[in-house]
N, C-alpha and C. Protein backbone atom coordinates (compact mmCIF):
# COMPACT_ATOMS: atom_id res chain seq x y z
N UNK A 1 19.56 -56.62 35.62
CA UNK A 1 19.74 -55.23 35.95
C UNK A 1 21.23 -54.90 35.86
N UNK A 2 21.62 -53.49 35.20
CA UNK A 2 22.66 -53.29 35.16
C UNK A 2 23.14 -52.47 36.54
N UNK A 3 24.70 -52.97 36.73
CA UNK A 3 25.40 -52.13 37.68
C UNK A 3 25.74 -51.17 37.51
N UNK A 4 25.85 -49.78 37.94
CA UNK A 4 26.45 -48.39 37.28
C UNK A 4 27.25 -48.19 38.27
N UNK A 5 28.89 -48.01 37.61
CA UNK A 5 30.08 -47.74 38.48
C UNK A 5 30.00 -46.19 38.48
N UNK A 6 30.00 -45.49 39.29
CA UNK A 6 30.29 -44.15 39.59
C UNK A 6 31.69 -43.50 40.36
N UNK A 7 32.42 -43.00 39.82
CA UNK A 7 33.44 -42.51 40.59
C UNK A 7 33.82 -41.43 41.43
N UNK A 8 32.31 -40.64 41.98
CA UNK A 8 32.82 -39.75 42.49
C UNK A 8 31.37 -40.04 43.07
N UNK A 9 31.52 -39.32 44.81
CA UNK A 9 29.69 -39.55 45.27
C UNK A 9 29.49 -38.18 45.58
N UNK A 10 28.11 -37.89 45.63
CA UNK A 10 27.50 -36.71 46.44
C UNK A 10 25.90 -37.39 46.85
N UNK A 11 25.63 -36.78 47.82
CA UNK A 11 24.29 -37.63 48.18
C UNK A 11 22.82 -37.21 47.55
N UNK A 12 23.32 -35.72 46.78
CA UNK A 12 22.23 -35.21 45.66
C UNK A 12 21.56 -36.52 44.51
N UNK A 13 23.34 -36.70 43.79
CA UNK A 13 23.13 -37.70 42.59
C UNK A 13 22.45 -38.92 42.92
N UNK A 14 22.96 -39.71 44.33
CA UNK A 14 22.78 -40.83 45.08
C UNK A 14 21.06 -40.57 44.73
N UNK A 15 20.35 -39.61 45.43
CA UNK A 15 19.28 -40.03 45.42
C UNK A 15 18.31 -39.76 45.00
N UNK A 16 18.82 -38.82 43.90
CA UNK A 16 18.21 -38.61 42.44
C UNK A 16 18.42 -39.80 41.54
N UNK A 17 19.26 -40.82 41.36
CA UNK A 17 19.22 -41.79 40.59
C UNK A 17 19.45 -42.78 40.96
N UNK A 18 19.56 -43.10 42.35
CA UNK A 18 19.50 -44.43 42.53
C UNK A 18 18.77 -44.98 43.98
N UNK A 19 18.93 -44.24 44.74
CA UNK A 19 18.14 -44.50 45.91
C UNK A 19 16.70 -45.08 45.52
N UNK A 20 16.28 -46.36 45.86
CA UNK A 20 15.45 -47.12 45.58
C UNK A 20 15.23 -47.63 44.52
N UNK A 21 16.12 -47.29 43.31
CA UNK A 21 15.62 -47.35 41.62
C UNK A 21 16.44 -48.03 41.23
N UNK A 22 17.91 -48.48 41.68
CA UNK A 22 19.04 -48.96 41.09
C UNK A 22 19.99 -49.63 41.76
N UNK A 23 21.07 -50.71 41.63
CA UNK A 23 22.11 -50.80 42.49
C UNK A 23 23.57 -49.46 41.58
N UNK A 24 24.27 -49.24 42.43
CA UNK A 24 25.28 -48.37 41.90
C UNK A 24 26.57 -48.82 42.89
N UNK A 25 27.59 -48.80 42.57
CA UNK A 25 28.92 -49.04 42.65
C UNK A 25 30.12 -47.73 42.69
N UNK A 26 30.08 -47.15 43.64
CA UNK A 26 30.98 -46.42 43.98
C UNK A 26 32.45 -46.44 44.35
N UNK A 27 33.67 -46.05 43.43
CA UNK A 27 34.53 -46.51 43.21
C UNK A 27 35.74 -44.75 43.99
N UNK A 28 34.74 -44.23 44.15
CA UNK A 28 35.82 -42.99 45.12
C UNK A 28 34.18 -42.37 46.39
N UNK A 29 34.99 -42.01 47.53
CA UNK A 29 34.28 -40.93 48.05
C UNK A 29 35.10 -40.44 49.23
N UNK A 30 35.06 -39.18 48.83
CA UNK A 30 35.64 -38.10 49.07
C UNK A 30 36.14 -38.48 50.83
N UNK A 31 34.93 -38.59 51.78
CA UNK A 31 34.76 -38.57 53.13
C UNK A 31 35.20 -39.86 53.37
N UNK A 32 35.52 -40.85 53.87
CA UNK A 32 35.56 -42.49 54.29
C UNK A 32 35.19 -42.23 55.43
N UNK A 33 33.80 -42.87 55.91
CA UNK A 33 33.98 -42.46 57.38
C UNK A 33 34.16 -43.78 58.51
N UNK A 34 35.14 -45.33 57.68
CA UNK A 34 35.64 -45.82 58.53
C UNK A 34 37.13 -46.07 58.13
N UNK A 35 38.16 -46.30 59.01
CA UNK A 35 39.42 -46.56 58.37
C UNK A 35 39.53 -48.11 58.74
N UNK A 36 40.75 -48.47 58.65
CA UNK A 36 40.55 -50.03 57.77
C UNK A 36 41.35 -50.66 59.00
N UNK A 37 42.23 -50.24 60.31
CA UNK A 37 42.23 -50.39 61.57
C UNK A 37 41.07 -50.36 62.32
N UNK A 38 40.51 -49.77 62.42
CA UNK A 38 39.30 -49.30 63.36
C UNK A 38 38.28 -50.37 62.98
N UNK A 39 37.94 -50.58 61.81
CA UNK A 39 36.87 -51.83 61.36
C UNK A 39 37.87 -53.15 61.56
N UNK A 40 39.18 -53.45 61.46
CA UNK A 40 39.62 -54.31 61.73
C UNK A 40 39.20 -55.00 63.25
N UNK A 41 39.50 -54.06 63.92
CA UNK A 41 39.42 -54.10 65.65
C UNK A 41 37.65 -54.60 65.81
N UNK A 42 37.02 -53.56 65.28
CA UNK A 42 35.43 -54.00 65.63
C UNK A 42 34.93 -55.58 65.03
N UNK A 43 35.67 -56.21 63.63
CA UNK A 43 35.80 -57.48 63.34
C UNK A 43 35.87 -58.24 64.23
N UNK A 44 36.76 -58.14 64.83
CA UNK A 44 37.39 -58.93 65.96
C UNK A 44 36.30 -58.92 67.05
N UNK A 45 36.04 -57.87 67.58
CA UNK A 45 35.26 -57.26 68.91
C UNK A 45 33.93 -57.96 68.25
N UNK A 46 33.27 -57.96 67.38
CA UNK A 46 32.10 -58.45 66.33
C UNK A 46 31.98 -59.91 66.69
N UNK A 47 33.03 -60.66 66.49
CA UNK A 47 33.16 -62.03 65.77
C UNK A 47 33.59 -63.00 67.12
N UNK A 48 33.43 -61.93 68.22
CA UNK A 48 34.02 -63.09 69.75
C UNK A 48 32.44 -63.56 70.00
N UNK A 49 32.69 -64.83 70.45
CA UNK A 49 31.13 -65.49 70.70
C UNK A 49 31.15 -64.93 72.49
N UNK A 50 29.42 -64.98 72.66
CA UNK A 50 29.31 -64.88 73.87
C UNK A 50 30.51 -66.09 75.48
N UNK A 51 30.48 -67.42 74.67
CA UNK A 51 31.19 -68.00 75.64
C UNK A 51 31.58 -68.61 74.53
N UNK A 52 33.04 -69.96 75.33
CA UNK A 52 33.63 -70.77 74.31
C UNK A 52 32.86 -71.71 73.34
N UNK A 53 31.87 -72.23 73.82
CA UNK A 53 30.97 -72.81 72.90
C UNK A 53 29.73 -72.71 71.80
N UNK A 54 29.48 -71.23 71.86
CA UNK A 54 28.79 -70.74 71.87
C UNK A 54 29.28 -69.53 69.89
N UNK A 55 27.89 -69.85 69.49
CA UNK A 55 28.60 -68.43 67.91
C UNK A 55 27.81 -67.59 68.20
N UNK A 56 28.23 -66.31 68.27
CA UNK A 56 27.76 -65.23 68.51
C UNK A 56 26.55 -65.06 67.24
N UNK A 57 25.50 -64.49 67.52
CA UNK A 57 24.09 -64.57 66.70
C UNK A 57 24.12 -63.48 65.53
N UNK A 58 25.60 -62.75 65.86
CA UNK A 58 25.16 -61.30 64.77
C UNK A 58 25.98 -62.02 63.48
N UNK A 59 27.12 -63.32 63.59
CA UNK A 59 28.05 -63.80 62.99
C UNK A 59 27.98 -65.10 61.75
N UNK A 60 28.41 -65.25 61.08
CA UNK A 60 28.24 -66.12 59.81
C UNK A 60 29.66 -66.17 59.35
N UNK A 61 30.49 -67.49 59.19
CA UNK A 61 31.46 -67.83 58.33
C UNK A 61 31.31 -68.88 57.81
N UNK A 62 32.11 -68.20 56.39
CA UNK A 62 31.24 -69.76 54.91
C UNK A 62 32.49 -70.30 54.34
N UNK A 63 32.75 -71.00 53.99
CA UNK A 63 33.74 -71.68 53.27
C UNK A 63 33.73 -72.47 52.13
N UNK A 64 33.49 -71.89 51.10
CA UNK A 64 32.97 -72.30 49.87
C UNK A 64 31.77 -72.38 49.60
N UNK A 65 30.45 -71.14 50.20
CA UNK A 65 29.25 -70.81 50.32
C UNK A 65 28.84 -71.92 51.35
N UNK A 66 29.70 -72.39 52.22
CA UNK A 66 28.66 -73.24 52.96
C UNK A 66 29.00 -72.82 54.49
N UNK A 67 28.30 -72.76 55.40
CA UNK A 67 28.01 -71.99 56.76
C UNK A 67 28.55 -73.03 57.82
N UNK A 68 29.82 -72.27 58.30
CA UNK A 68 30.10 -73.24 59.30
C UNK A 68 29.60 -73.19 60.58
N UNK A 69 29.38 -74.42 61.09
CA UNK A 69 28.95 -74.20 62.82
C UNK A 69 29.92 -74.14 63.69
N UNK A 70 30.86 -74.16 63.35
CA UNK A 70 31.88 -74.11 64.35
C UNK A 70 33.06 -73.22 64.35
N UNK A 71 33.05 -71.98 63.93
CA UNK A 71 34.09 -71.30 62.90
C UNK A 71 34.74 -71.02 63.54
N UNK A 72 35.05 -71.05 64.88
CA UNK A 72 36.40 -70.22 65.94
C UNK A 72 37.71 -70.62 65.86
N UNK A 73 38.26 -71.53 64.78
CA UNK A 73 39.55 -71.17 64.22
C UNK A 73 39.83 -70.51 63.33
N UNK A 74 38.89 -69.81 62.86
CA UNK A 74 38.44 -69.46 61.00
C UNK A 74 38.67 -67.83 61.51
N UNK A 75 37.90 -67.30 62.85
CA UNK A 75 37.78 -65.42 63.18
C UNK A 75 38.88 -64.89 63.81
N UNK A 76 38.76 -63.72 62.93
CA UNK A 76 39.78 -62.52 62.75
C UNK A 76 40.21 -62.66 64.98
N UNK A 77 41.57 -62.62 64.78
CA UNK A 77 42.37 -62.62 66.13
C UNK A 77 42.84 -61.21 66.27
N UNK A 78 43.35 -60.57 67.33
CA UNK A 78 44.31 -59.63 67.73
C UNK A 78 45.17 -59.89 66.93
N UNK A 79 46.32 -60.57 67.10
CA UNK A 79 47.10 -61.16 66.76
C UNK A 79 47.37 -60.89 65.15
N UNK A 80 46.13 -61.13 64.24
CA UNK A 80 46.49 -61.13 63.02
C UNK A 80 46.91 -59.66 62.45
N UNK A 81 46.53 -58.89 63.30
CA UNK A 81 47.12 -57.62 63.28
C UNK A 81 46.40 -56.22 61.98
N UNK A 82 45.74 -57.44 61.10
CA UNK A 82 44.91 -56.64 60.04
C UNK A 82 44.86 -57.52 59.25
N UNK A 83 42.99 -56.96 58.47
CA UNK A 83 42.99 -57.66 57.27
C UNK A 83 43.60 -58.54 56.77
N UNK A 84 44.94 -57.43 56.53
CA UNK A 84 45.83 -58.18 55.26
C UNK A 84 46.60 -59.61 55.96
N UNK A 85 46.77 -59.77 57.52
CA UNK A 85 47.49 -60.77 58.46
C UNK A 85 46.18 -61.80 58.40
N UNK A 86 44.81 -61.54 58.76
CA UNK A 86 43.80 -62.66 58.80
C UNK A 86 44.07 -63.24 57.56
N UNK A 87 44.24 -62.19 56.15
CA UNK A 87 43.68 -63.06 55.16
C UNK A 87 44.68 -63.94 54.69
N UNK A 88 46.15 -63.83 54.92
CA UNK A 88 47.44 -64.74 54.77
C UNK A 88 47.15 -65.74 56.15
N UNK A 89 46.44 -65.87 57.43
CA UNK A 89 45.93 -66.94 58.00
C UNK A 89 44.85 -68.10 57.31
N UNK A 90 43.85 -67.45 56.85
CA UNK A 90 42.71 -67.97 56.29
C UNK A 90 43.28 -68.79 55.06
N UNK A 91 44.80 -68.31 54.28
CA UNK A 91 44.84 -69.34 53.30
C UNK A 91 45.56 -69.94 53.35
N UNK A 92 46.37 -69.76 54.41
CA UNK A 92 46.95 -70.95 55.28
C UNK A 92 46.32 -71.83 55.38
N UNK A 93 45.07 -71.60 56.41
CA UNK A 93 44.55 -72.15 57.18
C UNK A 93 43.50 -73.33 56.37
N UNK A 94 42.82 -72.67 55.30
CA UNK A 94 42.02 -72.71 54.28
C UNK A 94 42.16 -73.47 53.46
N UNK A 95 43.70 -73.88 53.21
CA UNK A 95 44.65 -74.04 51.60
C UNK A 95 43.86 -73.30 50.37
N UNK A 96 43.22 -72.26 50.62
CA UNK A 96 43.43 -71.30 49.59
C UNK A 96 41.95 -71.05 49.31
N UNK A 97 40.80 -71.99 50.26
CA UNK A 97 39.56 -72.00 49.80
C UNK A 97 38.82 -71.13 49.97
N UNK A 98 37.94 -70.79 49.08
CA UNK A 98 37.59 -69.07 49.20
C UNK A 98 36.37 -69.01 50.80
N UNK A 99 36.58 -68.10 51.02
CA UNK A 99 35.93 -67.84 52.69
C UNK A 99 35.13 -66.50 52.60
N UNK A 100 34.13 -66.30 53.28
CA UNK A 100 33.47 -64.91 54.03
C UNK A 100 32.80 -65.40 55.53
N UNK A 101 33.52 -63.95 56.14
CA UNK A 101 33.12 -63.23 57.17
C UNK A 101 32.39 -62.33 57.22
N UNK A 102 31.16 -62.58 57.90
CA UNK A 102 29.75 -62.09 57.51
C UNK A 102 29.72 -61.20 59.30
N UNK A 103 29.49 -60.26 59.22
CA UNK A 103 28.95 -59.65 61.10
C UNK A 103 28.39 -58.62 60.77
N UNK A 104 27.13 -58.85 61.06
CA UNK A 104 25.83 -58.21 61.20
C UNK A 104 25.68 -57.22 62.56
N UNK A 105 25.18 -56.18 62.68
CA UNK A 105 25.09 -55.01 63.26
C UNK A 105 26.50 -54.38 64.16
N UNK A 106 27.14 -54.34 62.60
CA UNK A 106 28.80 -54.34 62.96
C UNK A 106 29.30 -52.32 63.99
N UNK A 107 28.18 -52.30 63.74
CA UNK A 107 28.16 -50.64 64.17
C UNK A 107 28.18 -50.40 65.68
N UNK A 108 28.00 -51.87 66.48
CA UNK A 108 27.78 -51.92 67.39
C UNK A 108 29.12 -52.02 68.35
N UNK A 109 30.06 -52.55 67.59
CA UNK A 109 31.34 -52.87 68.14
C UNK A 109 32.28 -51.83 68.22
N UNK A 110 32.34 -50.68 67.47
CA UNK A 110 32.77 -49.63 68.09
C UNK A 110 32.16 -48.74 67.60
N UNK A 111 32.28 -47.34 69.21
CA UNK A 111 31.75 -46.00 69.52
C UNK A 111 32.07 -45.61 68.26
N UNK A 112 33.47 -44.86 67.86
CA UNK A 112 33.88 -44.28 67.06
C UNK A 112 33.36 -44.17 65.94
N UNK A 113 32.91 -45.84 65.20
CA UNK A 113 32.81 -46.49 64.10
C UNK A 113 31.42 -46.02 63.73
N UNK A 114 30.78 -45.96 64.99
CA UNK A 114 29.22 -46.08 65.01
C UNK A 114 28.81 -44.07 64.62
N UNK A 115 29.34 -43.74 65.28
CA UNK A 115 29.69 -41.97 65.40
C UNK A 115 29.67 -41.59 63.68
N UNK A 116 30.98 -42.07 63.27
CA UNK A 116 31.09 -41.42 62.23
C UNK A 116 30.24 -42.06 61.17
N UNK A 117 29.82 -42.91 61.07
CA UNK A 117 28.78 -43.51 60.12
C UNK A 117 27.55 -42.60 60.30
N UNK A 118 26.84 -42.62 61.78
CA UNK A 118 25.42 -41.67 61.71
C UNK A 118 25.87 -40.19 61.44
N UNK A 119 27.20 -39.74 61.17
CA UNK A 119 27.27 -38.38 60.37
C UNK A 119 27.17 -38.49 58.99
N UNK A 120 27.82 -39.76 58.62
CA UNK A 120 28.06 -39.84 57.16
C UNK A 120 26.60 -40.13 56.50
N UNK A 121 25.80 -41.20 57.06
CA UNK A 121 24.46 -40.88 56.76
C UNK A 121 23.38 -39.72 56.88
N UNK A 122 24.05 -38.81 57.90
CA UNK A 122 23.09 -37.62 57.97
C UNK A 122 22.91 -36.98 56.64
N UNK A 123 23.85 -36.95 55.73
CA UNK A 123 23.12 -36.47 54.34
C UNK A 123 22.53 -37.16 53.55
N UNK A 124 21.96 -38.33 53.98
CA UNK A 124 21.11 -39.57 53.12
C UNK A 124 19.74 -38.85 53.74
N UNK A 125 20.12 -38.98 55.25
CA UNK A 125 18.30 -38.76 56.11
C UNK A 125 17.76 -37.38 55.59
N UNK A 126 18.59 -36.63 55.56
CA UNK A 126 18.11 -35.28 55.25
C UNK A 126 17.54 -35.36 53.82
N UNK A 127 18.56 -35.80 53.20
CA UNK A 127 17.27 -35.93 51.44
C UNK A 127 15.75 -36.76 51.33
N UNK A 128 16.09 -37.87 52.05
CA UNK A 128 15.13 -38.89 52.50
C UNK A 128 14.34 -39.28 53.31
N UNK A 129 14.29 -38.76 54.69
CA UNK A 129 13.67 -38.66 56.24
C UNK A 129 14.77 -39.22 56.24
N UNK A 130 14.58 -39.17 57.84
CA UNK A 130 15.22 -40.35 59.06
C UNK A 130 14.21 -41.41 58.54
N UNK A 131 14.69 -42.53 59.27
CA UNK A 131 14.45 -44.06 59.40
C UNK A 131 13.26 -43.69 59.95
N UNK A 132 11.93 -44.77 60.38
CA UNK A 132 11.00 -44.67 61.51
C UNK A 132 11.57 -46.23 61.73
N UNK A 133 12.34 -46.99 61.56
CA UNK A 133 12.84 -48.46 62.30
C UNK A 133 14.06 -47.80 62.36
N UNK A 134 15.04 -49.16 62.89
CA UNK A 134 16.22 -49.26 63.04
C UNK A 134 17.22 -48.96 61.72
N UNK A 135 18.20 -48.45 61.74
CA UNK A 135 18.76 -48.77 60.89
C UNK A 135 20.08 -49.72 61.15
N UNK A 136 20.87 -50.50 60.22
CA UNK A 136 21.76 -51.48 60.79
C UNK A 136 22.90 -51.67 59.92
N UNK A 137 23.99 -52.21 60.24
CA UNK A 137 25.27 -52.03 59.23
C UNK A 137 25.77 -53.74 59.54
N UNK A 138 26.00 -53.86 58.03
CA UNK A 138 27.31 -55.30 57.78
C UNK A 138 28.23 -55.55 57.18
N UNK A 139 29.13 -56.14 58.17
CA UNK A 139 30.56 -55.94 57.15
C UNK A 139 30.59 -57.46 56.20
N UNK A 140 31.20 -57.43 55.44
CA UNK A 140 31.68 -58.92 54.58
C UNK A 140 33.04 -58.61 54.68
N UNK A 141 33.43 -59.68 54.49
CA UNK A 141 34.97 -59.99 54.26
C UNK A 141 35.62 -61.29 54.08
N UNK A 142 36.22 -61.40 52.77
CA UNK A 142 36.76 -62.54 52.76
C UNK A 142 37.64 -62.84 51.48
N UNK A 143 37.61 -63.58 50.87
CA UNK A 143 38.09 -63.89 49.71
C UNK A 143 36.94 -64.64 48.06
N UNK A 144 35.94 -64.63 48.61
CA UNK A 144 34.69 -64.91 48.10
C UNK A 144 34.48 -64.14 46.47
């Protein structure tokens, strides 16, 4: 199946040609409705395990496609200050080996984050229904 890069979105085109029929690749949109601080912070807030021994269940880190059990030197800190600070840790840390940070129902970790996403989807539901399940968000990140 081919990928179709698109550079501009509206949620008309979205789901006149691809919603359910296609993958598509969007390379501009207009609205962003997370900034790249704010998902940094919820990474973090995401990726703390319930206790010290313990990996939090929404969380996954791989290190050369393989799943570590023990990853709490590997997740995004305060400290690293952003992205761009984890990912000069990780290849430190790494010596250069490619990594992802996987956190599953990332919408949960911040209000804000969570807010502006169910606006930004309100013009998906409206072409499409609402959900009758859950709906759920995941971030990746890494060097992968």
């Amino acid at each position: 199946m081919t990928l179709t890069v698109q550079k501009t979105f509206d949620w008309d085109t979205f789901t006149e040609r691809f919603w359910d029929r296609r993958p598509v690749l969007y390379k501009g949109v207009d609205t962003v409705p997370f900034a790249e601080p704010e998902v940094f912070r919820a990474a973090v807030l995401g990726s703390r395990p319930p206790h010290p021994l313990a990996v939090p269940g929404n969380l996954q880190f791989l290190v050369r496609r393989r799943q570590q059990t023990r990853p709490y030197d590997y997740l995004p800190e305060p400290s690293d200050g952003s992205f761009d600070g984890y990912e000069r840790r990780m290849a430190d840390r790494l010596d250069g080996q490619r990594y992802a940070l996987v956190v599953h129902r990332f919408h949960s970790f911040s209000h804000p984050l969570w807010d502006r996403a169910r606006r930004f989807y309100a013009g998906l539901w409206e072409r499409v229904g609402q959900p009758t399940h859950s709906v759920g968000s995941t971030m990746f990140h890494g060097s992968y």
